[in-house]
Each structure stands twice: as C-alpha cells, then as structure tokens.
PDB file of N, CA and C in Angstrom:
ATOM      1  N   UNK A   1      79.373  12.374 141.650  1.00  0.00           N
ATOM      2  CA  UNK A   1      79.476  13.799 141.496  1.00  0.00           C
ATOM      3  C   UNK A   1      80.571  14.146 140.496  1.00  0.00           C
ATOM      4  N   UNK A   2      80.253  15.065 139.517  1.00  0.00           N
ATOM      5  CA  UNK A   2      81.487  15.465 138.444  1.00  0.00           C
ATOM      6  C   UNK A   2      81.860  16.789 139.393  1.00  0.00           C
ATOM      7  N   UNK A   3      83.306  16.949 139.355  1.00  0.00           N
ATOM      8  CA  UNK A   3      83.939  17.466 139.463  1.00  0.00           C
ATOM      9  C   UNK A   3      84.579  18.598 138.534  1.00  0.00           C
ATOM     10  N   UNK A   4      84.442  19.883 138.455  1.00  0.00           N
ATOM     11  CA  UNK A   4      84.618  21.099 137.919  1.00  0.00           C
ATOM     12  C   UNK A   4      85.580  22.007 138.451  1.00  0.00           C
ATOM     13  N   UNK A   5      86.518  22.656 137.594  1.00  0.00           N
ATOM     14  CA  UNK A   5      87.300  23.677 138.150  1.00  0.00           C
ATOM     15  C   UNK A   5      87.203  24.740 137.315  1.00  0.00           C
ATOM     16  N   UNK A   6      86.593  26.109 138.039  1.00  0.00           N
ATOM     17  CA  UNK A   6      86.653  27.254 137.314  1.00  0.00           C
ATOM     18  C   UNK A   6      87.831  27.769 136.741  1.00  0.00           C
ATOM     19  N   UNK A   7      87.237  28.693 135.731  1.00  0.00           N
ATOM     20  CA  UNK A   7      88.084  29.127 134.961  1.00  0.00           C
ATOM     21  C   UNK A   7      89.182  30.276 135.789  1.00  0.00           C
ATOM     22  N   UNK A   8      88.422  30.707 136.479  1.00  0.00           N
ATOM     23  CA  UNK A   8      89.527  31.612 137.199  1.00  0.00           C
ATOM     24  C   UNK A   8      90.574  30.587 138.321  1.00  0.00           C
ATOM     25  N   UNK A   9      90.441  29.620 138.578  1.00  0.00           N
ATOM     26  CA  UNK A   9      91.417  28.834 139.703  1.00  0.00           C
ATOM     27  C   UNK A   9      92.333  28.135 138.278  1.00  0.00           C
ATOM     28  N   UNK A  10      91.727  27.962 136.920  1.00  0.00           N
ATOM     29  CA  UNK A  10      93.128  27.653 135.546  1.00  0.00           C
ATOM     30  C   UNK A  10      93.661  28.359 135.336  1.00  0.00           C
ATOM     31  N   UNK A  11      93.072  29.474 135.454  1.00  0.00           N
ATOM     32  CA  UNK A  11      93.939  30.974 135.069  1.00  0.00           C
ATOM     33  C   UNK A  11      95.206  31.319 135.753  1.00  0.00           C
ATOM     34  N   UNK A  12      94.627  30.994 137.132  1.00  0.00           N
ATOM     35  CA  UNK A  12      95.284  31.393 138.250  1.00  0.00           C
ATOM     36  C   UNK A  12      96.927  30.133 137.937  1.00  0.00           C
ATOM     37  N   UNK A  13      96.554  29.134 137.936  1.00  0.00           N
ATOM     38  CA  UNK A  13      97.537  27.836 137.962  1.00  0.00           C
ATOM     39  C   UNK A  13      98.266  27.710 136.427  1.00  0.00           C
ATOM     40  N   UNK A  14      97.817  28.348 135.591  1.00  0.00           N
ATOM     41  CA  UNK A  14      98.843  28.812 134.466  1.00  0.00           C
ATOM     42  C   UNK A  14      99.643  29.765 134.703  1.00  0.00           C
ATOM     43  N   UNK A  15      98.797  30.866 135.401  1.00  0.00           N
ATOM     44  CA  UNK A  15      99.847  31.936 135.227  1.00  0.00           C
ATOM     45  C   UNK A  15     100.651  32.289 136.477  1.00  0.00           C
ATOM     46  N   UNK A  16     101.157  31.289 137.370  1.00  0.00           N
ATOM     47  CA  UNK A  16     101.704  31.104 138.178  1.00  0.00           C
ATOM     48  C   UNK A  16     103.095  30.606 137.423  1.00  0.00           C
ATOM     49  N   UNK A  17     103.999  31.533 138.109  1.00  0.00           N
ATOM     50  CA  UNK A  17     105.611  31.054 137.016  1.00  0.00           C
ATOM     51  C   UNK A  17     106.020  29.479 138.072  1.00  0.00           C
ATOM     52  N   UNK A  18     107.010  28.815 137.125  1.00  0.00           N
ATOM     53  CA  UNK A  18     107.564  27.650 137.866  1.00  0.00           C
ATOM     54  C   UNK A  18     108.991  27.852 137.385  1.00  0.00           C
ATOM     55  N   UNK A  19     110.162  27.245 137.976  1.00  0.00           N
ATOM     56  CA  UNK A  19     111.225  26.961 138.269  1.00  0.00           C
ATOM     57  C   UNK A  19     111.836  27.232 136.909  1.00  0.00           C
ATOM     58  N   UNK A  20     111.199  26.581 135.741  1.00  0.00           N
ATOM     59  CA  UNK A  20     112.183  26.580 134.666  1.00  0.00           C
ATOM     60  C   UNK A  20     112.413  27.801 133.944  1.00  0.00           C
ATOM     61  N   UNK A  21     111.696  28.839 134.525  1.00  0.00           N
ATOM     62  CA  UNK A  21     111.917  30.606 134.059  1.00  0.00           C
ATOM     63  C   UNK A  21     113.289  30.853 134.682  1.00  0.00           C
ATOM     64  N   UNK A  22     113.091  30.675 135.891  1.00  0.00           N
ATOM     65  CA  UNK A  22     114.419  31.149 136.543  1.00  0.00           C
ATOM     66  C   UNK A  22     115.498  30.530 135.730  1.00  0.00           C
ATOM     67  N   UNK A  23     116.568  31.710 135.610  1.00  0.00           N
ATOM     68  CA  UNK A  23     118.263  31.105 135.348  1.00  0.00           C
ATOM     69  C   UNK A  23     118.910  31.488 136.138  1.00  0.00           C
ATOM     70  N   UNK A  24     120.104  30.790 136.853  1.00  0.00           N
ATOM     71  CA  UNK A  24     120.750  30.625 137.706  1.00  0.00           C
ATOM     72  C   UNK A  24     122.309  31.464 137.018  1.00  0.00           C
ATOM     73  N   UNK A  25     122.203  31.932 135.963  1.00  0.00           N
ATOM     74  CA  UNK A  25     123.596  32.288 135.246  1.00  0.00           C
ATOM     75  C   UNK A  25     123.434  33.370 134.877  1.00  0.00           C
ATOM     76  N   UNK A  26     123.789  34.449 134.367  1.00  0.00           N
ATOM     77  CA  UNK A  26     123.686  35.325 133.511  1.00  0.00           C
ATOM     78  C   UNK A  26     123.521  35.195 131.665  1.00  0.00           C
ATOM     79  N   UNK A  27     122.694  35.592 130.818  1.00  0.00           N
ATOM     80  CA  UNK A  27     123.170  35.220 129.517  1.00  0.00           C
ATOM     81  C   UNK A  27     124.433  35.495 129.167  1.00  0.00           C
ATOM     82  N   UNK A  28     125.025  34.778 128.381  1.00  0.00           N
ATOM     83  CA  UNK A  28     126.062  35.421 127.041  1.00  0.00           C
ATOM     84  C   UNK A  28     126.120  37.108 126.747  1.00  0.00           C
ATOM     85  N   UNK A  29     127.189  37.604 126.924  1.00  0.00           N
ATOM     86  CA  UNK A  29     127.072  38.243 126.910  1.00  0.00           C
ATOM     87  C   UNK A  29     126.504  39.671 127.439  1.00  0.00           C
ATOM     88  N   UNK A  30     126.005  39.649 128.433  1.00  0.00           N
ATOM     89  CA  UNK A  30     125.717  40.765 129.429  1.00  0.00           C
ATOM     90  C   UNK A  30     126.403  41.276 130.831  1.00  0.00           C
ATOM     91  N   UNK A  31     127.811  41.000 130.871  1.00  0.00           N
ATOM     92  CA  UNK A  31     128.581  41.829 131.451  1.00  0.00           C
ATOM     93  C   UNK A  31     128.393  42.654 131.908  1.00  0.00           C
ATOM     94  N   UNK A  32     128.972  43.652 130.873  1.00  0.00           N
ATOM     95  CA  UNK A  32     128.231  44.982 131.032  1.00  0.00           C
ATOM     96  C   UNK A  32     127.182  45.737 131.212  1.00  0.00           C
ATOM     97  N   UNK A  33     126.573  44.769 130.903  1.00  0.00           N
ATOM     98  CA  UNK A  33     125.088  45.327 131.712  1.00  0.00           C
ATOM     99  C   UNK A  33     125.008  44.865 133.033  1.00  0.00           C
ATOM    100  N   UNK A  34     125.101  43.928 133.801  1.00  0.00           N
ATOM    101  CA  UNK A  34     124.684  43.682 134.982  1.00  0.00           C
ATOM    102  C   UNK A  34     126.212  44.625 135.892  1.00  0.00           C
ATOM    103  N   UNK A  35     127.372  44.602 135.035  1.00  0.00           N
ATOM    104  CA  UNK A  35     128.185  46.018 136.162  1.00  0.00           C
ATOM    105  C   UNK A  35     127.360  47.075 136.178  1.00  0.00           C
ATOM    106  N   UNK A  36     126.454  47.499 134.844  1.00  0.00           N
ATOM    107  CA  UNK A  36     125.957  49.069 135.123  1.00  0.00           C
ATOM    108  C   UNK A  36     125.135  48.477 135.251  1.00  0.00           C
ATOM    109  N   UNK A  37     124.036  48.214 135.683  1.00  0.00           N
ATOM    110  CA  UNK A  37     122.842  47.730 136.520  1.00  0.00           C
ATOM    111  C   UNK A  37     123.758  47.659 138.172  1.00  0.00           C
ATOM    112  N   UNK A  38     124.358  47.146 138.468  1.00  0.00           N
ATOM    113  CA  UNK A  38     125.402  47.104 139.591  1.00  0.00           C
ATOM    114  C   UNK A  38     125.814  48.106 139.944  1.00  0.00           C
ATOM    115  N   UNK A  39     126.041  49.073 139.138  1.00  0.00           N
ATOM    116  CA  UNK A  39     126.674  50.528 139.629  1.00  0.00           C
ATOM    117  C   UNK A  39     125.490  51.857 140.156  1.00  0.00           C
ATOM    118  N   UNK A  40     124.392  51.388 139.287  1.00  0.00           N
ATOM    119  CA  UNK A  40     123.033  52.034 139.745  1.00  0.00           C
ATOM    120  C   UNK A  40     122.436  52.037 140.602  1.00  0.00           C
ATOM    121  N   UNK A  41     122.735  50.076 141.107  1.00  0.00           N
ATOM    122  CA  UNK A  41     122.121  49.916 142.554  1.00  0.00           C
ATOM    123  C   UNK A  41     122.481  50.451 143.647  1.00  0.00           C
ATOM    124  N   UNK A  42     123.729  50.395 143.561  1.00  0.00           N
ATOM    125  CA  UNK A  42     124.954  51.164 144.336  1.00  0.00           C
ATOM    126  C   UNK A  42     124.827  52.574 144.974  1.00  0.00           C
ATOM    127  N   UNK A  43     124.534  53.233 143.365  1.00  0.00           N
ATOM    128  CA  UNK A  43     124.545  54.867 143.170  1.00  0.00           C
ATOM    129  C   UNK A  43     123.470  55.099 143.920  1.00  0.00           C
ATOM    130  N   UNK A  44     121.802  54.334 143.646  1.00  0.00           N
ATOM    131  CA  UNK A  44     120.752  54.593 144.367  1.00  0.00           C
ATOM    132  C   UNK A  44     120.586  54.077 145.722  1.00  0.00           C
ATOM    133  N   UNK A  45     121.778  53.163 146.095  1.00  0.00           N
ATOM    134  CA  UNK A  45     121.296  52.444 147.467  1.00  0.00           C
ATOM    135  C   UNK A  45     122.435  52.603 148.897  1.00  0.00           C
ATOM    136  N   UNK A  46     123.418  53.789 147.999  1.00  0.00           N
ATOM    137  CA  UNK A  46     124.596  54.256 148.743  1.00  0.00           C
ATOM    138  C   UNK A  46     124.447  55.221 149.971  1.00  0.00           C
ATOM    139  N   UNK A  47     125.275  55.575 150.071  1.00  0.00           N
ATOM    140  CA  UNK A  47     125.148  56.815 151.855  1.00  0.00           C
ATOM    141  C   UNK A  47     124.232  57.873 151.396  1.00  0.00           C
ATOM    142  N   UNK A  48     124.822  58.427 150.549  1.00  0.00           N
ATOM    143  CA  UNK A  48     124.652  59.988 150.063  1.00  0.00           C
ATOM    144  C   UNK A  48     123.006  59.854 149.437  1.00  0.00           C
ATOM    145  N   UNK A  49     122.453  58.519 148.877  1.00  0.00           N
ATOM    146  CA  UNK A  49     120.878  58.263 148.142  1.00  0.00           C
ATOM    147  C   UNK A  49     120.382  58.112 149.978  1.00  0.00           C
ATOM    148  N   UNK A  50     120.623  58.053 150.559  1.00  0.00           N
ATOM    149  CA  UNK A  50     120.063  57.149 152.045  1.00  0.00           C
ATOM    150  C   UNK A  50     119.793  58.727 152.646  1.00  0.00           C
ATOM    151  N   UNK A  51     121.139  59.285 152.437  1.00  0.00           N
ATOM    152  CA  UNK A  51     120.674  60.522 153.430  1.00  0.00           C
ATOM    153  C   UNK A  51     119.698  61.902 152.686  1.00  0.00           C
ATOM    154  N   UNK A  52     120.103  61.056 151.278  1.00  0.00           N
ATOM    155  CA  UNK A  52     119.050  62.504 150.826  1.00  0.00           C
ATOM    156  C   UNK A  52     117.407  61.960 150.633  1.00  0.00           C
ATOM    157  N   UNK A  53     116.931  60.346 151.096  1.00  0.00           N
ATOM    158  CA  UNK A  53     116.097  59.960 151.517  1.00  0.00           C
ATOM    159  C   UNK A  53     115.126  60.281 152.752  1.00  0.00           C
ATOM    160  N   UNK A  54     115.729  60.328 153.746  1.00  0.00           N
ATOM    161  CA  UNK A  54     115.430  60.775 155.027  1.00  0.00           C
ATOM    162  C   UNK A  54     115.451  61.983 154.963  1.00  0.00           C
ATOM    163  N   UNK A  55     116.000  63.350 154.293  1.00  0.00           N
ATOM    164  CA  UNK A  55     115.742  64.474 154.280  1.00  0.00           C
ATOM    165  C   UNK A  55     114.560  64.833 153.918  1.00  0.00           C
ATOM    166  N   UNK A  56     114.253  63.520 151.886  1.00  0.00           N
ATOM    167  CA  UNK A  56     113.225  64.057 151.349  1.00  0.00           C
ATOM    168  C   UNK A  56     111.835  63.836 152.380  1.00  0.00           C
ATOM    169  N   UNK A  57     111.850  62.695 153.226  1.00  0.00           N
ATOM    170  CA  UNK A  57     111.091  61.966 154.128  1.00  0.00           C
ATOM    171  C   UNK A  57     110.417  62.756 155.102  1.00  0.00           C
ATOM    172  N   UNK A  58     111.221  63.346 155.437  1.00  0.00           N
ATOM    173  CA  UNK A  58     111.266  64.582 156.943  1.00  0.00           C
ATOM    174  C   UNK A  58     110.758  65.818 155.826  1.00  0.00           C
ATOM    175  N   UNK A  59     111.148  66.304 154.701  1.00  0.00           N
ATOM    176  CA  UNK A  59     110.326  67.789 154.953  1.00  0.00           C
ATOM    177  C   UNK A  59     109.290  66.857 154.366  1.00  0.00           C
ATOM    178  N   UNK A  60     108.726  66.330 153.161  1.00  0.00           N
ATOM    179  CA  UNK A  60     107.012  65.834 153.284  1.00  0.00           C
ATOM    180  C   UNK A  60     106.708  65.641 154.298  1.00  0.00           C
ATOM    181  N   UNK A  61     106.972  64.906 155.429  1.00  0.00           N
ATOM    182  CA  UNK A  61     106.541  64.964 156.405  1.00  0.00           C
ATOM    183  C   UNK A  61     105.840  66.202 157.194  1.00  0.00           C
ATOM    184  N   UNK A  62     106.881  67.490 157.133  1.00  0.00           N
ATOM    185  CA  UNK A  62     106.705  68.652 157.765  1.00  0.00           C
ATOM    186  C   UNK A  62     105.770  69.199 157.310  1.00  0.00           C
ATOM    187  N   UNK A  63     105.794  69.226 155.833  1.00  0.00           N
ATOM    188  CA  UNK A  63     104.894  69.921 154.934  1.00  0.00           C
ATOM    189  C   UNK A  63     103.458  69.017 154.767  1.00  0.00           C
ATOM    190  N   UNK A  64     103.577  68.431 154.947  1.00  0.00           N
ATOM    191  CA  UNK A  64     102.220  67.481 154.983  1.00  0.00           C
ATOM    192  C   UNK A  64     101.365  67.798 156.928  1.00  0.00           C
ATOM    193  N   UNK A  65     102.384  68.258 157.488  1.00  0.00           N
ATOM    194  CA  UNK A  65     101.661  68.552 159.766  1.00  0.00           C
ATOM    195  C   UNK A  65     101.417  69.795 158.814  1.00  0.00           C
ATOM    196  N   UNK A  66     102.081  70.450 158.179  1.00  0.00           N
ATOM    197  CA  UNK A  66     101.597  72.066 158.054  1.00  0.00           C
ATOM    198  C   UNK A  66     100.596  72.198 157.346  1.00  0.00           C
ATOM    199  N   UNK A  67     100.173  71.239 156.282  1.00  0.00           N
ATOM    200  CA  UNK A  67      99.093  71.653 155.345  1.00  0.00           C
ATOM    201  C   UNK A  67      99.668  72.567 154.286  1.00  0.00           C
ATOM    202  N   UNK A  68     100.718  72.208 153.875  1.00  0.00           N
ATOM    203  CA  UNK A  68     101.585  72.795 152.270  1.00  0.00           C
ATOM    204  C   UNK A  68     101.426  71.727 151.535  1.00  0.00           C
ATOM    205  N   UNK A  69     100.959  70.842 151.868  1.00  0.00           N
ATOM    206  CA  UNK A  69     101.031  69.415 151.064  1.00  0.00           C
ATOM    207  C   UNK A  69     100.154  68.283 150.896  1.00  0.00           C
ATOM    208  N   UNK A  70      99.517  68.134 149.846  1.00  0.00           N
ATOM    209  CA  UNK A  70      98.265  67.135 149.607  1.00  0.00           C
ATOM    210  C   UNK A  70      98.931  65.720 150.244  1.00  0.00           C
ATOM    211  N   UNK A  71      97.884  65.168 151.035  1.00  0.00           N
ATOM    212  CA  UNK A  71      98.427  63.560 151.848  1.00  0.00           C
ATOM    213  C   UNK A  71      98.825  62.916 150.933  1.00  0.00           C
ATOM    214  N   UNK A  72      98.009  62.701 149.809  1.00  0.00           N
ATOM    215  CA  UNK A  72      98.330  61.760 149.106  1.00  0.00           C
ATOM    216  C   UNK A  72      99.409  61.889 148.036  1.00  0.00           C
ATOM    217  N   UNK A  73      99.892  63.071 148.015  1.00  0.00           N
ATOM    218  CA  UNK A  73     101.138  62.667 147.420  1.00  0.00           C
ATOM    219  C   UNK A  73     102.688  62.714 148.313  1.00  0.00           C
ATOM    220  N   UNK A  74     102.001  63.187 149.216  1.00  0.00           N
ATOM    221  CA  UNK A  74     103.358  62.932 150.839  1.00  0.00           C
ATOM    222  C   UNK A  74     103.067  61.369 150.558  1.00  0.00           C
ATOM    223  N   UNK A  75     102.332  60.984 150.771  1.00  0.00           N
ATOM    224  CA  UNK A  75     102.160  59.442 150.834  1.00  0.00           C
ATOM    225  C   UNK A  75     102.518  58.355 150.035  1.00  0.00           C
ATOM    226  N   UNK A  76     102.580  58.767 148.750  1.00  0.00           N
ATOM    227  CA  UNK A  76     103.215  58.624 147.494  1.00  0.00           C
ATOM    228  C   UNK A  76     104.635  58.525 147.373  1.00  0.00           C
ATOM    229  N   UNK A  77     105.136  59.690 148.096  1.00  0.00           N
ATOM    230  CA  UNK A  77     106.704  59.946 148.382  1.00  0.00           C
ATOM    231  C   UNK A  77     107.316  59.006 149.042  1.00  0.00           C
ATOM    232  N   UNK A  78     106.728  58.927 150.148  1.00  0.00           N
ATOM    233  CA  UNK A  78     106.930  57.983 151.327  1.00  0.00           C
ATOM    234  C   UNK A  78     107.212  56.210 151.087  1.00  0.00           C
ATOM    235  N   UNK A  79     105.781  55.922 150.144  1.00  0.00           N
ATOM    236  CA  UNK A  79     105.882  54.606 149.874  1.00  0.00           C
ATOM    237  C   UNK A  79     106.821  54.522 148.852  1.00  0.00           C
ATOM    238  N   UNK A  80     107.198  55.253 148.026  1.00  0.00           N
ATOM    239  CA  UNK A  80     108.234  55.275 146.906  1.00  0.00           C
ATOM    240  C   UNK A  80     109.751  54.914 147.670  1.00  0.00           C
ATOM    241  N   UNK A  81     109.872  55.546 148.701  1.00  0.00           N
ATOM    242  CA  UNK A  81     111.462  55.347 149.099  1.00  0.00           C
ATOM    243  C   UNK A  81     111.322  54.141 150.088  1.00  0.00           C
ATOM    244  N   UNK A  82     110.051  53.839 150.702  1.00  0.00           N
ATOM    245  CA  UNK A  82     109.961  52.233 151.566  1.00  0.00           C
ATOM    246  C   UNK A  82     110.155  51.408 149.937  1.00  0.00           C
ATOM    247  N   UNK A  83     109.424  51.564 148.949  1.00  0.00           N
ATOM    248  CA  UNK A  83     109.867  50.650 147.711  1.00  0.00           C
ATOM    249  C   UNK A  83     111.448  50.435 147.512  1.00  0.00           C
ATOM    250  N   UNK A  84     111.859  51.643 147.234  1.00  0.00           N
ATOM    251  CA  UNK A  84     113.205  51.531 146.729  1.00  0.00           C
ATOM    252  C   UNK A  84     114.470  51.004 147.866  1.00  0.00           C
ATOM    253  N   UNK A  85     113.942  51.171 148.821  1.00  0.00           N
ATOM    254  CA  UNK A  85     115.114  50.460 149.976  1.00  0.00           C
ATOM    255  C   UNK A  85     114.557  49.363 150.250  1.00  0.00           C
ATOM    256  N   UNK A  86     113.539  48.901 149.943  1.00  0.00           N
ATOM    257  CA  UNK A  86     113.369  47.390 150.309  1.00  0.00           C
ATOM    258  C   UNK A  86     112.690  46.819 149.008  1.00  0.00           C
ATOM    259  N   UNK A  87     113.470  47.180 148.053  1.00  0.00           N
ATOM    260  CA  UNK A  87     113.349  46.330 146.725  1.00  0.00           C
ATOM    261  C   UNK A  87     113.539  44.963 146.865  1.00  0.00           C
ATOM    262  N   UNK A  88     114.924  45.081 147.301  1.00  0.00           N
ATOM    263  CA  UNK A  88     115.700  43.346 147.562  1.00  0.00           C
ATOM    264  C   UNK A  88     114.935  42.443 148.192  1.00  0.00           C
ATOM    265  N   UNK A  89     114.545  43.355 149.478  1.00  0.00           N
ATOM    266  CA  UNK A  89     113.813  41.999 150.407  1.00  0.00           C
ATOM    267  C   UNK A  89     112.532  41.255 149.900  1.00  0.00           C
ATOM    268  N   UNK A  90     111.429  42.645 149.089  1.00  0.00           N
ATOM    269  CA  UNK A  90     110.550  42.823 148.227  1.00  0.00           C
ATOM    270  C   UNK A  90     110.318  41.154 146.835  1.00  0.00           C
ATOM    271  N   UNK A  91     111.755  41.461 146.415  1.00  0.00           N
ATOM    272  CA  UNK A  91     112.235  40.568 145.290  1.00  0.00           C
ATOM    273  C   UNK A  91     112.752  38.826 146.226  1.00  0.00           C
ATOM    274  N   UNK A  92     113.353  39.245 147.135  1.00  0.00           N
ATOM    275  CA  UNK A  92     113.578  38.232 147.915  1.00  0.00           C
ATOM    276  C   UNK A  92     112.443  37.165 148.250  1.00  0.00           C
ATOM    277  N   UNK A  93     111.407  37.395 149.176  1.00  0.00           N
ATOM    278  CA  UNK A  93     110.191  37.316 149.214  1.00  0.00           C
ATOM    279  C   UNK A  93     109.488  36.613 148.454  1.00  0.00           C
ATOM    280  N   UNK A  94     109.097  37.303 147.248  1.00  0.00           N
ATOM    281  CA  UNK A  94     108.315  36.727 145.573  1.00  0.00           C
ATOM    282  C   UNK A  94     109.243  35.533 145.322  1.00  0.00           C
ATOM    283  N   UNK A  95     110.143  35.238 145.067  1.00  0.00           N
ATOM    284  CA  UNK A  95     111.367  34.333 144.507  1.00  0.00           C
ATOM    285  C   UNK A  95     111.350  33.439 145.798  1.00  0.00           C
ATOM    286  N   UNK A  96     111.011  33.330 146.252  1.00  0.00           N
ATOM    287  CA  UNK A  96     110.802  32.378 148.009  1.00  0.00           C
ATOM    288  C   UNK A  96     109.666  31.771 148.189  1.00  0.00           C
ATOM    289  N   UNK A  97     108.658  32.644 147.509  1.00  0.00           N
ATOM    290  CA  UNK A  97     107.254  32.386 147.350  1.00  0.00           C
ATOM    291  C   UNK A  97     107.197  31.373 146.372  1.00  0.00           C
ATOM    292  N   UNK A  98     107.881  32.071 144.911  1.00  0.00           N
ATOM    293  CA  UNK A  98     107.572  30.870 143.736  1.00  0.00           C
ATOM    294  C   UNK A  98     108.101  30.038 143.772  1.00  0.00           C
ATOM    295  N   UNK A  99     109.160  30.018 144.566  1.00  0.00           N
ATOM    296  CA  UNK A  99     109.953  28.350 144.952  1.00  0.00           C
ATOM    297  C   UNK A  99     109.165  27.308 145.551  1.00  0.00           C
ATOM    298  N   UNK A 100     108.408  28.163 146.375  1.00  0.00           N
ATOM    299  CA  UNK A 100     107.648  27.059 147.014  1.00  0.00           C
ATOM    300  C   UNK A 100     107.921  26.694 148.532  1.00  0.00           C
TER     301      UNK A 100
END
C-alpha cells in the first residue's frame, strides 16, 4: 500500500510554529518599548481599568434585560473585556501548547 498525506495535514505541519521563533531575550535595543508596552499593560490592567470594566459590564447588561440594546453587540462588549483580562492566560495557554 502507498502511503499519502494530504495537502491540508502539510499545510497544517508547516504552519505550525516551533521553538526556534521564540526568543527568550529581548532585541537590542527595545527598552523603551517594552517599559511603554509595560506601562499600558498596567494602565489597562490596573484598579481604576477593572472597575470601569464591571461598570461598562453591568449597564450592557441592564440595557441589553431592557431591550435598549442589540444582543449582539452587548455580547461583543462582554467578550471584549473577558479578552482583555485574560489576555495573559489566553497567551499563556498558546505558548504551552506550541511547546508541546
């Protein structure tokens, strides 16, 4: 029997990343960028982003029981701030995955 592998299971096994993408360092030179990348995460992942999360959370919510508000973009809202607070674990996850 010959043995065949579709084109979509090569596709798939190329474009699967491996180990040697990852760097373990920062480049030359990007300091300053990863403090302000650092200060953003901060800014967006601090008290004051958390509590004006759960506010935005609660009135879509309200406005979505009342019918002021199309589901699907309450829903939209919703999954946007489950994205943004669980980016890390999100990223964590994938990078756990491609390790293997």
């Amino acid at each position: 029997m010959k043995r065949s592998i579709s084109i979509p299971a090569v596709m798939a096994l190329l474009a699967t990343p491996s180990a040697a993408f990852a760097q373990a360092a920062d480049p030359a030179g990007s300091g300053p960028i990863v403090a302000a990348l650092g200060w953003l995460q901060g800014t967006l992942l601090g008290n004051v982003a958390t509590a004006v999360a759960v506010m935005a959370v609660a009135a879509v919510g309200f406005m979505m029981l009342t019918g002021r508000l199309n589901w699907r973009f309450g829903a939209t809202v919703i999954i946007g701030v489950f994205i943004l607070f669980g980016a890390a674990s999100i990223v964590a996850g994938i990078q756990g995955v491609a390790a293997g």
